[in-house]
C-alpha atoms as a PDB file:
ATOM      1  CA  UNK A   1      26.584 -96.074 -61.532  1.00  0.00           C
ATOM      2  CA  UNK A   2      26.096 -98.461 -64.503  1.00  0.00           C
ATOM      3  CA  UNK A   3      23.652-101.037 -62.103  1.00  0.00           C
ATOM      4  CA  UNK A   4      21.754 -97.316 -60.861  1.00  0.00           C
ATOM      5  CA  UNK A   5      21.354 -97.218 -65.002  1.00  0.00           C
ATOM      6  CA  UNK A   6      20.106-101.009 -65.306  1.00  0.00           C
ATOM      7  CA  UNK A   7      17.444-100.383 -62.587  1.00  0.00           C
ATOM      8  CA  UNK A   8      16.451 -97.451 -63.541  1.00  0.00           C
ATOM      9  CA  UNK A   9      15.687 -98.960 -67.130  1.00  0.00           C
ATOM     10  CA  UNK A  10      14.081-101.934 -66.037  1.00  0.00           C
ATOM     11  CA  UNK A  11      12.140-100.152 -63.315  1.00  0.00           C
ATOM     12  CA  UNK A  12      10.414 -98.485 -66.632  1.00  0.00           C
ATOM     13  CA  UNK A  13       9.960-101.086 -68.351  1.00  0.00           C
ATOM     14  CA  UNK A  14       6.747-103.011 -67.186  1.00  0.00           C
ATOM     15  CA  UNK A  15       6.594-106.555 -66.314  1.00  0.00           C
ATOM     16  CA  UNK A  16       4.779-107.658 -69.444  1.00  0.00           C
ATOM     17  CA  UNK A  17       7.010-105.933 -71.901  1.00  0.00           C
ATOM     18  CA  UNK A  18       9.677-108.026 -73.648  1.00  0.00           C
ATOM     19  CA  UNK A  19      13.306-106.618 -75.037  1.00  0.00           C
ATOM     20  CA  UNK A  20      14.042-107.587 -78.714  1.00  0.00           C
ATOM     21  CA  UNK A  21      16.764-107.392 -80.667  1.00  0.00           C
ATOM     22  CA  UNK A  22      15.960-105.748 -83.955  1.00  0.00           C
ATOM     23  CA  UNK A  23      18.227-104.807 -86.829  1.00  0.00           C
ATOM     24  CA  UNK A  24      17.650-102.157 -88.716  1.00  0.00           C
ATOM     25  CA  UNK A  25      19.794-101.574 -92.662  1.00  0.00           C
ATOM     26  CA  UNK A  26      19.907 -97.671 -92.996  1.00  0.00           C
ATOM     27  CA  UNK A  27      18.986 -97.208 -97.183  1.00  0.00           C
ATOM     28  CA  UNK A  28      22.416 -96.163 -98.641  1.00  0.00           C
ATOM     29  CA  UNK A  29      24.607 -97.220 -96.171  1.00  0.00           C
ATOM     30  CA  UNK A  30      27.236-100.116 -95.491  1.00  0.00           C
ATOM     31  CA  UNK A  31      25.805-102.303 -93.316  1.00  0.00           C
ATOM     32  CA  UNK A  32      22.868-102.635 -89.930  1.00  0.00           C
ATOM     33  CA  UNK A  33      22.500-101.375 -87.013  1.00  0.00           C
ATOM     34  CA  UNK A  34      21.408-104.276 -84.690  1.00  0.00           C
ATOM     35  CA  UNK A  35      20.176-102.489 -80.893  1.00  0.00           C
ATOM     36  CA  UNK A  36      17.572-103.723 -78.073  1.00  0.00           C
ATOM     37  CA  UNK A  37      14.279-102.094 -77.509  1.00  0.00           C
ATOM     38  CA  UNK A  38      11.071-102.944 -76.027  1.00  0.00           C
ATOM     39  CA  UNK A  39       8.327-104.793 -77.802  1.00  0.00           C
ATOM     40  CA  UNK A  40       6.633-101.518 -76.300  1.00  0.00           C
ATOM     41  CA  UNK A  41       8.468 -98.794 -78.042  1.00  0.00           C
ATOM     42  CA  UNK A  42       6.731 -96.701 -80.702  1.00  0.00           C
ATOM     43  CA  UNK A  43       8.085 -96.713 -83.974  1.00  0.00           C
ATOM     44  CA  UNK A  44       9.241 -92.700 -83.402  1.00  0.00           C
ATOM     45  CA  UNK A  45      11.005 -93.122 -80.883  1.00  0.00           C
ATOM     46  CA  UNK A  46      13.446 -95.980 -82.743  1.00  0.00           C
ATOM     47  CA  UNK A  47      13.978 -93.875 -85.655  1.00  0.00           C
ATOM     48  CA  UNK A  48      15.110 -91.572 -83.274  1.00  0.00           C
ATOM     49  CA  UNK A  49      18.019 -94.304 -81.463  1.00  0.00           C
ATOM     50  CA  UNK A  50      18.939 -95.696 -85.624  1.00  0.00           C
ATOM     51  CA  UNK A  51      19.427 -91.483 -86.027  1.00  0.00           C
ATOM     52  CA  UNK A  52      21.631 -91.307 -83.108  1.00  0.00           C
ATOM     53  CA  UNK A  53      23.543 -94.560 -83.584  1.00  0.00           C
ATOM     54  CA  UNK A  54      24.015 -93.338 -86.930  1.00  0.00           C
ATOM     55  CA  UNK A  55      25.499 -90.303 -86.321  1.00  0.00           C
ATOM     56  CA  UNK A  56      27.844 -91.544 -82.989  1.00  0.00           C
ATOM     57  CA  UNK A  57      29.218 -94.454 -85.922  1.00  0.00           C
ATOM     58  CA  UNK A  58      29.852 -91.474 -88.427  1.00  0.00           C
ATOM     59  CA  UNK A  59      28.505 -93.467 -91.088  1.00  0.00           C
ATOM     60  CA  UNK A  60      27.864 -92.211 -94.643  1.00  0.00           C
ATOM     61  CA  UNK A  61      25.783 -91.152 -96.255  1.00  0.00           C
ATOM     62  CA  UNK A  62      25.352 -88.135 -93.526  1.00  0.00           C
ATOM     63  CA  UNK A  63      21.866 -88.352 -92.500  1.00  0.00           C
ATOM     64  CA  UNK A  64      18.940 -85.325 -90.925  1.00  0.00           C
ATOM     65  CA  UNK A  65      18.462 -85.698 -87.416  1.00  0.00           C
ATOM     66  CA  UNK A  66      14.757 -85.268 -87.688  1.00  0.00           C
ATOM     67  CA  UNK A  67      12.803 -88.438 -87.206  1.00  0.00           C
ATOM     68  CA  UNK A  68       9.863 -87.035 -89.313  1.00  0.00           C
ATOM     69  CA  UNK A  69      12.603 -86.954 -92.531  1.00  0.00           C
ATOM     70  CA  UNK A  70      12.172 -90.847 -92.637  1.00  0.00           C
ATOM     71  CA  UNK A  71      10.181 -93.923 -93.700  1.00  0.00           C
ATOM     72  CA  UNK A  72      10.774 -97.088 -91.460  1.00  0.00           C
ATOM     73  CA  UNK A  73       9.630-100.077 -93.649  1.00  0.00           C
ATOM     74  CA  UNK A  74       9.453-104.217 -91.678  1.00  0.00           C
ATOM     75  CA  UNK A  75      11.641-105.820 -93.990  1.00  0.00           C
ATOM     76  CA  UNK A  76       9.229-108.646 -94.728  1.00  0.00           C
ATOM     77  CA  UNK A  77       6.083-107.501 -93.689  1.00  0.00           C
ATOM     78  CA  UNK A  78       4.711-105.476 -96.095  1.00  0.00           C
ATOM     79  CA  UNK A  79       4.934-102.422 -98.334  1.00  0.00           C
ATOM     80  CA  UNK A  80       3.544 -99.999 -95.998  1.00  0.00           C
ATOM     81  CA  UNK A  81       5.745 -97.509 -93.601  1.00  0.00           C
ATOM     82  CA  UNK A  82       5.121 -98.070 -89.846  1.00  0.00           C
ATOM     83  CA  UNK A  83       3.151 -94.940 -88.235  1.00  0.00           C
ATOM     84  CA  UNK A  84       5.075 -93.200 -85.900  1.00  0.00           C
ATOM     85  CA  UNK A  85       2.876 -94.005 -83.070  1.00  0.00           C
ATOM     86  CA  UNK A  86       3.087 -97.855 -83.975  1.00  0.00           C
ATOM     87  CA  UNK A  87       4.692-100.165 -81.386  1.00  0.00           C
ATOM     88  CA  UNK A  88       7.477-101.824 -82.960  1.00  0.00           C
ATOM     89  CA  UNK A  89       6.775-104.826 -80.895  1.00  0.00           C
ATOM     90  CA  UNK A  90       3.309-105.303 -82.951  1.00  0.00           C
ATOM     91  CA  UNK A  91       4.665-105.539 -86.395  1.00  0.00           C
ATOM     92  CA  UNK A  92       5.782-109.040 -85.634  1.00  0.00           C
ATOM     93  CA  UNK A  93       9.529-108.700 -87.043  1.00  0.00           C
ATOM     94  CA  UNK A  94      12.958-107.677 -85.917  1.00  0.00           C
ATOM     95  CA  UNK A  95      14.338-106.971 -89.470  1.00  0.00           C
ATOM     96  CA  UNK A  96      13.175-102.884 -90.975  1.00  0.00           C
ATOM     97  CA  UNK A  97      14.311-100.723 -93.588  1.00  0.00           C
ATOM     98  CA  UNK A  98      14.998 -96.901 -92.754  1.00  0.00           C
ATOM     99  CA  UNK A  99      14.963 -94.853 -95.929  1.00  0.00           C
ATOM    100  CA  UNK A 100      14.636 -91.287 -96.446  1.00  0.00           C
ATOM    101  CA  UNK A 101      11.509 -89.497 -97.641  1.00  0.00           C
ATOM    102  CA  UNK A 102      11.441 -88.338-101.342  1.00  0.00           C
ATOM    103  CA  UNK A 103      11.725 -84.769-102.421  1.00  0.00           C
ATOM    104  CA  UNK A 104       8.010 -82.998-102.425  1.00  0.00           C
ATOM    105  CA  UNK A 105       7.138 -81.520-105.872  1.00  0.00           C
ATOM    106  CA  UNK A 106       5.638 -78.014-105.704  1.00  0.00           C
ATOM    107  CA  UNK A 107       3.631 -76.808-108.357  1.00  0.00           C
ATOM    108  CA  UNK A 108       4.031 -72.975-109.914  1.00  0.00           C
ATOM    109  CA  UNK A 109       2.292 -71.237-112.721  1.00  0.00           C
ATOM    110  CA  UNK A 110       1.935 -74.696-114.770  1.00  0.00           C
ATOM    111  CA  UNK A 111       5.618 -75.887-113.860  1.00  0.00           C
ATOM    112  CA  UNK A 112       6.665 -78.668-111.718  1.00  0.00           C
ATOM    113  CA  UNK A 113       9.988 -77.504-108.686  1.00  0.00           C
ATOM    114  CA  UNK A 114      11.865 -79.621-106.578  1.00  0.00           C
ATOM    115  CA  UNK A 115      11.497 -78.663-103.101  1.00  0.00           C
ATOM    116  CA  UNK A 116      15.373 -79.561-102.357  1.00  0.00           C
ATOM    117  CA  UNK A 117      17.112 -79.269 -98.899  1.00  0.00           C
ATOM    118  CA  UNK A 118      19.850 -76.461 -98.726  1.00  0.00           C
ATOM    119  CA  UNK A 119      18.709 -74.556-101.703  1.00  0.00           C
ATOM    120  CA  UNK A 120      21.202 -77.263-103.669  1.00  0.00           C
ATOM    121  CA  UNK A 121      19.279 -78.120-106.682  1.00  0.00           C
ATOM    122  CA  UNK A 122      22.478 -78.507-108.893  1.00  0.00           C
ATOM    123  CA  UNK A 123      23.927 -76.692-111.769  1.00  0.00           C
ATOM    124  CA  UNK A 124      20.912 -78.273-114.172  1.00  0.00           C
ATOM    125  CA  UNK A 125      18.484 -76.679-112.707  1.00  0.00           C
ATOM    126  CA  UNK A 126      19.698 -73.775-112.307  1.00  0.00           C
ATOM    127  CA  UNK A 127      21.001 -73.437-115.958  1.00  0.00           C
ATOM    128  CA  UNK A 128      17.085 -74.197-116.543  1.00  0.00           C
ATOM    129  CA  UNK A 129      15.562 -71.777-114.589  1.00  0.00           C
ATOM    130  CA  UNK A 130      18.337 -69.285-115.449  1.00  0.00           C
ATOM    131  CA  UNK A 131      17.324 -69.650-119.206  1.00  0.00           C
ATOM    132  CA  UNK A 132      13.293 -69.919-118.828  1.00  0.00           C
ATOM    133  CA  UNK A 133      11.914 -66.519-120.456  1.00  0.00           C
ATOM    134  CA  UNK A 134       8.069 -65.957-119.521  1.00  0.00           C
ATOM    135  CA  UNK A 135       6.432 -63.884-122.357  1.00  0.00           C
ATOM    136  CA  UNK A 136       3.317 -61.459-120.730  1.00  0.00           C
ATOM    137  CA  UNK A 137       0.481 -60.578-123.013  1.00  0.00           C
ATOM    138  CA  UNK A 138      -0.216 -57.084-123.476  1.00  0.00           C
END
C-alpha cells in the first residue's frame, strides 16, 4: 500500500517539478514545522498542510483551520505576504513565517469596534460598552 501511495504521488507530480524541503515557524508557537512540497505548490494549499500538521502535533497556541485566517510571510524575502495562488517554489526560499491576520476594525456611529472571534472581547470592553450612555436631541 505505502509504494501504491509513492506512485501515485509522483505520478502527479510532473517531471520538471522539484520537491523542497521548506520550514515553516508558526507566529506564537514553540518551534517549525519542516515538510516536503513541490516547487509547484501554491502558497494555499501549504497553509493548508502547516494547519493540519499543526493541529495532528497539538501545538499551542490552538490555531483556525481556515487557510484564509492567515498571512504566510518568506522569512528573508521581503515584507510582503505570498498570494494564495503564488507557487511556493517561485519565492526563491525554504524558510516562511505563518502568522495570523489582525482583528478588522468596524466603524459605528463615530466609534471604532473590534470585530473579535467568539463574541470574546473581554471584560474591558464590555465594562465600556456597558457604561457608554448616548444622549438623543429632542
Amino acid at each position: 500500500m505505502e509504494r501504491k501511495l509513492m506512485k501515485s504521488y509522483s505520478e502527479n507530480m510532473s517531471e520538471n517539478s522539484r520537491r523542497l524541503l521548506i520550514t515553516v515557524n508558526v507566529l506564537g508557537s514553540a518551534g517549525p514545522l519542516r515538510f516536503v512540497v513541490s516547487e509547484n505548490d501554491k502558497v494555499a494549499r501549504v497553509v493548508a498542510t502547516v494547519l493540519k500538521k499543526y493541529g495532528r502535533e497539538g501545538r499551542l497556541p490552538v490555531l483556525s483551520s481556515d487557510i484564509n485566517d492567515f498571512f504566510l510571510y518568506s522569512a528573508s524575502a521581503g515584507v510582503d505576504a505570498l498570494g494564495p495562488s503564488d507557487l511556493i517554489g517561485s519565492v526563491g526560499v525554504r524558510n516562511f513565517i505563518l502568522c495570523k491576520k489582525q482583528k478588522q476594525l468596524l466603524m459605528t456611529e463615530g466609534r471604532a469596534h473590534g470585530i473579535t472571534q467568539n463574541g470574546k472581547g473581554g471584560w474591558k470592553a464590555w465594562l465600556t460598552k456597558s457604561l457608554h450612555f448616548k444622549i438623543h436631541p429632542h
